[in-house]
PDB file of N, CA and C in Angstrom:
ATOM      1  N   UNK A   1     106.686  68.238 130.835  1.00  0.00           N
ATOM      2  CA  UNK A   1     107.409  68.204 129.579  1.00  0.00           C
ATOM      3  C   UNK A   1     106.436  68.226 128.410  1.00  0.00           C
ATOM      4  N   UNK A   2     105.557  67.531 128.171  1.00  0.00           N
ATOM      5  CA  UNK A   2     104.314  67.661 127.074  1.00  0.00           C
ATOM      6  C   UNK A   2     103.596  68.491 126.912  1.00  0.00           C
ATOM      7  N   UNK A   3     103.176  69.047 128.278  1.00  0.00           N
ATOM      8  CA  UNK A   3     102.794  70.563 128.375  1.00  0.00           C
ATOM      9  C   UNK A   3     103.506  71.433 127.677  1.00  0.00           C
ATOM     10  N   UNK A   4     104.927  71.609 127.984  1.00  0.00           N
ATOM     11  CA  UNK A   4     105.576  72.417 127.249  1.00  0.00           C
ATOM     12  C   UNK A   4     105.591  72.558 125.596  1.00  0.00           C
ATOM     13  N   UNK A   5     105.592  71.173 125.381  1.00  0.00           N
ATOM     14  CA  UNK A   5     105.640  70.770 123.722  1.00  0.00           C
ATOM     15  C   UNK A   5     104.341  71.037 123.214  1.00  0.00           C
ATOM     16  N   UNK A   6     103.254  70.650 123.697  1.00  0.00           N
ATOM     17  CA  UNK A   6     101.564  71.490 123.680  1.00  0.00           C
ATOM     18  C   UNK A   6     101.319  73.044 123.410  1.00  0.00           C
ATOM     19  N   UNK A   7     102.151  73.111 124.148  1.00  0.00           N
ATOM     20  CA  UNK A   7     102.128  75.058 124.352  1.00  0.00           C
ATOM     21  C   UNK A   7     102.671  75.307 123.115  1.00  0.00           C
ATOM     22  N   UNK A   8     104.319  75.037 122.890  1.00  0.00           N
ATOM     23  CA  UNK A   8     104.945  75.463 121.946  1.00  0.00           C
ATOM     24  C   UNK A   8     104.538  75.238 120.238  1.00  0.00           C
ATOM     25  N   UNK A   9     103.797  73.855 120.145  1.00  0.00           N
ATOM     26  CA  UNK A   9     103.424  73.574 119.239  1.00  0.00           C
ATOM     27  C   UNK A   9     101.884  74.534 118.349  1.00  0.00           C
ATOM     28  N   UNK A  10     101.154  75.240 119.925  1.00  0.00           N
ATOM     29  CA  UNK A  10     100.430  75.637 119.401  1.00  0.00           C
ATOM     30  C   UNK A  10     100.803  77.112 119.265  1.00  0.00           C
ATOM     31  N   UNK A  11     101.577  77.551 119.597  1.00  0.00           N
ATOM     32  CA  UNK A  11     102.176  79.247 119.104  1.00  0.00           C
ATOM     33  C   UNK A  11     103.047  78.761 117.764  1.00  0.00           C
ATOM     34  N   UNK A  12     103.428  77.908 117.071  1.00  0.00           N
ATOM     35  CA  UNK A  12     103.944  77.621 115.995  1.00  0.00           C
ATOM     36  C   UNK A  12     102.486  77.755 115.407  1.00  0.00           C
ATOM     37  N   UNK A  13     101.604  76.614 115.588  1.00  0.00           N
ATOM     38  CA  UNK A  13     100.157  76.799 114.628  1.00  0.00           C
ATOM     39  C   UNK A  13      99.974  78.278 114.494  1.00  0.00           C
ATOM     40  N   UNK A  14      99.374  78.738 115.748  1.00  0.00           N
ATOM     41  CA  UNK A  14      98.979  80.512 115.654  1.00  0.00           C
ATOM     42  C   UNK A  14      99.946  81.353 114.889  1.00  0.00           C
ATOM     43  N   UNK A  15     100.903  81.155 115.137  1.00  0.00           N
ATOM     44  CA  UNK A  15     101.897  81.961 114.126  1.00  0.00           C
ATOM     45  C   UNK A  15     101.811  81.333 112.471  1.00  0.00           C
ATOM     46  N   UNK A  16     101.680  80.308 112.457  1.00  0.00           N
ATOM     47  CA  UNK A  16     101.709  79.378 110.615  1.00  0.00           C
ATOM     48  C   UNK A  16     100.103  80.294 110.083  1.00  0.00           C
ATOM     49  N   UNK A  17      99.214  80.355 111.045  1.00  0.00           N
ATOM     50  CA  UNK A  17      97.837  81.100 110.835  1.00  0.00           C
ATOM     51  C   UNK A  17      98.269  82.716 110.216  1.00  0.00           C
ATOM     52  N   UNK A  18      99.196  83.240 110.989  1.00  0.00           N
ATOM     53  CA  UNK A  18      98.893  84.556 110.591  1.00  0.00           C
ATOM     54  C   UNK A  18      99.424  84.722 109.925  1.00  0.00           C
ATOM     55  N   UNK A  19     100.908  84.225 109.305  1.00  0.00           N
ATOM     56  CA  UNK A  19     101.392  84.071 108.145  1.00  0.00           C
ATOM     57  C   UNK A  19     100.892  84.017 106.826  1.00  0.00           C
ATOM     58  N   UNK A  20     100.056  82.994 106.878  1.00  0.00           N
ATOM     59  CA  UNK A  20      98.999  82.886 105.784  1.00  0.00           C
ATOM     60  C   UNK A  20      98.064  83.951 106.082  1.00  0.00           C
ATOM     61  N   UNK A  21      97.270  84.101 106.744  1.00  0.00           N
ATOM     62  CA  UNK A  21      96.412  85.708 106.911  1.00  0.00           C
ATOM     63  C   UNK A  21      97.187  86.796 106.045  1.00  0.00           C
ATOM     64  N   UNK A  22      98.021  87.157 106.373  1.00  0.00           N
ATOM     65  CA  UNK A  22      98.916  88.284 105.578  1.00  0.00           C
ATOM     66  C   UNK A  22      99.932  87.969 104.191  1.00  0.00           C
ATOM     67  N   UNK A  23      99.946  86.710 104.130  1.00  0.00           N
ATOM     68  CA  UNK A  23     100.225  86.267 102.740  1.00  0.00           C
ATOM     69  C   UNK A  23      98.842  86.760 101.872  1.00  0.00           C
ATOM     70  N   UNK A  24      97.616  86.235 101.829  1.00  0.00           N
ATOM     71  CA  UNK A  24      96.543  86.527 101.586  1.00  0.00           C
ATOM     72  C   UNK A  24      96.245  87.868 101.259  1.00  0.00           C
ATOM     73  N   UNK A  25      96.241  88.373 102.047  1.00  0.00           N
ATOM     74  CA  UNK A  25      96.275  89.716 102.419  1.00  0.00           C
ATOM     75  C   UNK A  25      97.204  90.718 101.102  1.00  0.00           C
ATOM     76  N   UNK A  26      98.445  90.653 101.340  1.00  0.00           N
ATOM     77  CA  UNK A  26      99.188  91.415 100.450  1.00  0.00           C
ATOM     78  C   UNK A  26      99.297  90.690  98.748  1.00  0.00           C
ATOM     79  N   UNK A  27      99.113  89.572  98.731  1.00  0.00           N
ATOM     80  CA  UNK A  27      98.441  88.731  97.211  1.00  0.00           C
ATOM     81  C   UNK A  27      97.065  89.263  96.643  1.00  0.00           C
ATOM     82  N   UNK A  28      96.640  89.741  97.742  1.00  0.00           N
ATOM     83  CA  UNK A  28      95.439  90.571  97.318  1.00  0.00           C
ATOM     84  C   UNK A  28      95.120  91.713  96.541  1.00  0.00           C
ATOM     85  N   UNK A  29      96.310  92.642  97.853  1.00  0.00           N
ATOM     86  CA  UNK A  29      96.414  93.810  97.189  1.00  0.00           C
ATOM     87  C   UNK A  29      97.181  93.891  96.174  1.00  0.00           C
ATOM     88  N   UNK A  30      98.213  92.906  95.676  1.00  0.00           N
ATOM     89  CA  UNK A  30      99.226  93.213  94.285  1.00  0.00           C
ATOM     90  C   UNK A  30      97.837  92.751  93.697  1.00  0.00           C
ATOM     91  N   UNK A  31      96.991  92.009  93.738  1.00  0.00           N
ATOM     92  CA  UNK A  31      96.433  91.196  92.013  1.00  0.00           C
ATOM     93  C   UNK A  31      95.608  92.682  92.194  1.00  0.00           C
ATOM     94  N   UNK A  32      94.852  93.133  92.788  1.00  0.00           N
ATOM     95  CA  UNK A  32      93.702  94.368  92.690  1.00  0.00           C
ATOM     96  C   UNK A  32      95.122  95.806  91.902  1.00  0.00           C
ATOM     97  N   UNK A  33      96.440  96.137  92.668  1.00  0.00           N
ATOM     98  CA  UNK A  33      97.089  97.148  91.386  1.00  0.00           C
ATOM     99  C   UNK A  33      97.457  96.803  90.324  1.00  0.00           C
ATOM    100  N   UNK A  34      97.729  95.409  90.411  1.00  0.00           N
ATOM    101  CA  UNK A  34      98.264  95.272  88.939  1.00  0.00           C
ATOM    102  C   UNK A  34      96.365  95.146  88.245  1.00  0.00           C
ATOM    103  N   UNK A  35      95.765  94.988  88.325  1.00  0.00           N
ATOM    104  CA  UNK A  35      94.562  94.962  87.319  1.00  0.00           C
ATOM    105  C   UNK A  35      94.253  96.345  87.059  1.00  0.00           C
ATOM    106  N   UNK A  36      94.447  97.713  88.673  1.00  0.00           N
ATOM    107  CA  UNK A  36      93.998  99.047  87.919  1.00  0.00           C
ATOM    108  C   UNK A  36      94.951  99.383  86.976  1.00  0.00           C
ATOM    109  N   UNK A  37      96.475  99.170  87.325  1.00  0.00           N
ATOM    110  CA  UNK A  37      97.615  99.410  86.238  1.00  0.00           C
ATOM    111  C   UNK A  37      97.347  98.917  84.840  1.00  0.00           C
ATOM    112  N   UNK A  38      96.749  97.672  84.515  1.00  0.00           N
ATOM    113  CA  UNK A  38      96.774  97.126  83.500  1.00  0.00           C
ATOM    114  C   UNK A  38      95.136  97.843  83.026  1.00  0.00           C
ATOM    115  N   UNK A  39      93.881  98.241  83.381  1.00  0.00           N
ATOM    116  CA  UNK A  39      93.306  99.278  83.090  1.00  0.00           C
ATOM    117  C   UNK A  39      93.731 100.302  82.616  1.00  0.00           C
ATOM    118  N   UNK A  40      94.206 100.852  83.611  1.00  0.00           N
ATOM    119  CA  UNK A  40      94.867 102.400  83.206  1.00  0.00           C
ATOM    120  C   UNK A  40      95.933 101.943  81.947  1.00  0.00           C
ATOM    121  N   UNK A  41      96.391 101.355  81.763  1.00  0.00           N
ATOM    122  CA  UNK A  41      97.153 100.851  80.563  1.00  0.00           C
ATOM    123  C   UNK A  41      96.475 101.012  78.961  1.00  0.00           C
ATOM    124  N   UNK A  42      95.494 100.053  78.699  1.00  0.00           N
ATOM    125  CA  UNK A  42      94.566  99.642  78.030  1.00  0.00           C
ATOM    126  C   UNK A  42      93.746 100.828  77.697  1.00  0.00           C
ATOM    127  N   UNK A  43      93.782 101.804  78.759  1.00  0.00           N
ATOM    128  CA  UNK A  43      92.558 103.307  78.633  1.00  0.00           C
ATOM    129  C   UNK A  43      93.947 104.310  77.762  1.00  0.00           C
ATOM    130  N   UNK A  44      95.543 104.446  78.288  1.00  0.00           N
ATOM    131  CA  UNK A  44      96.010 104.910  77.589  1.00  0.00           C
ATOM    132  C   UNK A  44      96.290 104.417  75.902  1.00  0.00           C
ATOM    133  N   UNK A  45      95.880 103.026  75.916  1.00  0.00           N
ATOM    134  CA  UNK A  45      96.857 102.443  74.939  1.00  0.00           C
ATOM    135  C   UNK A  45      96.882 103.330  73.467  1.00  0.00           C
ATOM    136  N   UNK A  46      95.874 103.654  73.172  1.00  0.00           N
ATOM    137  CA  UNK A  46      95.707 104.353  71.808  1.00  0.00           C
ATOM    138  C   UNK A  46      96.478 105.558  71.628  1.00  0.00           C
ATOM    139  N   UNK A  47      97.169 106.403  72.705  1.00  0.00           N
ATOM    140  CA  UNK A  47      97.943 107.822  73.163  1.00  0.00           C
ATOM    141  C   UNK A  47      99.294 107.221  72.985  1.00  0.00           C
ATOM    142  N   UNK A  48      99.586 105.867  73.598  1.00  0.00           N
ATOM    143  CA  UNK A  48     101.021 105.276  73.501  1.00  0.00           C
ATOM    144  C   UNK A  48     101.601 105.126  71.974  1.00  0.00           C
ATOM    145  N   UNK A  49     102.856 105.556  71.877  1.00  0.00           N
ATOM    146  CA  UNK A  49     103.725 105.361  70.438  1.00  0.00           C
ATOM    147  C   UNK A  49     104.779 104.759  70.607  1.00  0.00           C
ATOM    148  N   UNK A  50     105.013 103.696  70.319  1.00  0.00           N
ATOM    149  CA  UNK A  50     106.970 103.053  70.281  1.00  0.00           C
ATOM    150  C   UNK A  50     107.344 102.876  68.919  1.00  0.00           C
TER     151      UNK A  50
END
């Protein structure tokens, strides 16, 4: 029976791990487009009219 709860507890950890791995991961890649977007922004800004 503890065995079982051992086992299970640690495929919950391994899984809580990769979760965060790929949270990381895709938080990454939004902050890196939104900074070229907001570049490329700033390089048009002087062309922009409202």
């Amino acid at each position: 029976m503890n065995e079982k709860i051992f086992k299970t507890l640690g495929q919950i950890g391994a899984s809580g791990i990769v979760v965060g791995i790929i949270t990381v991961i895709v938080g990454v890649s939004v902050g890196v487009v939104s900074i070229v977007s907001g570049a490329r922004a700033l390089k048009l800004k002087g062309k922009i009219m409202i």
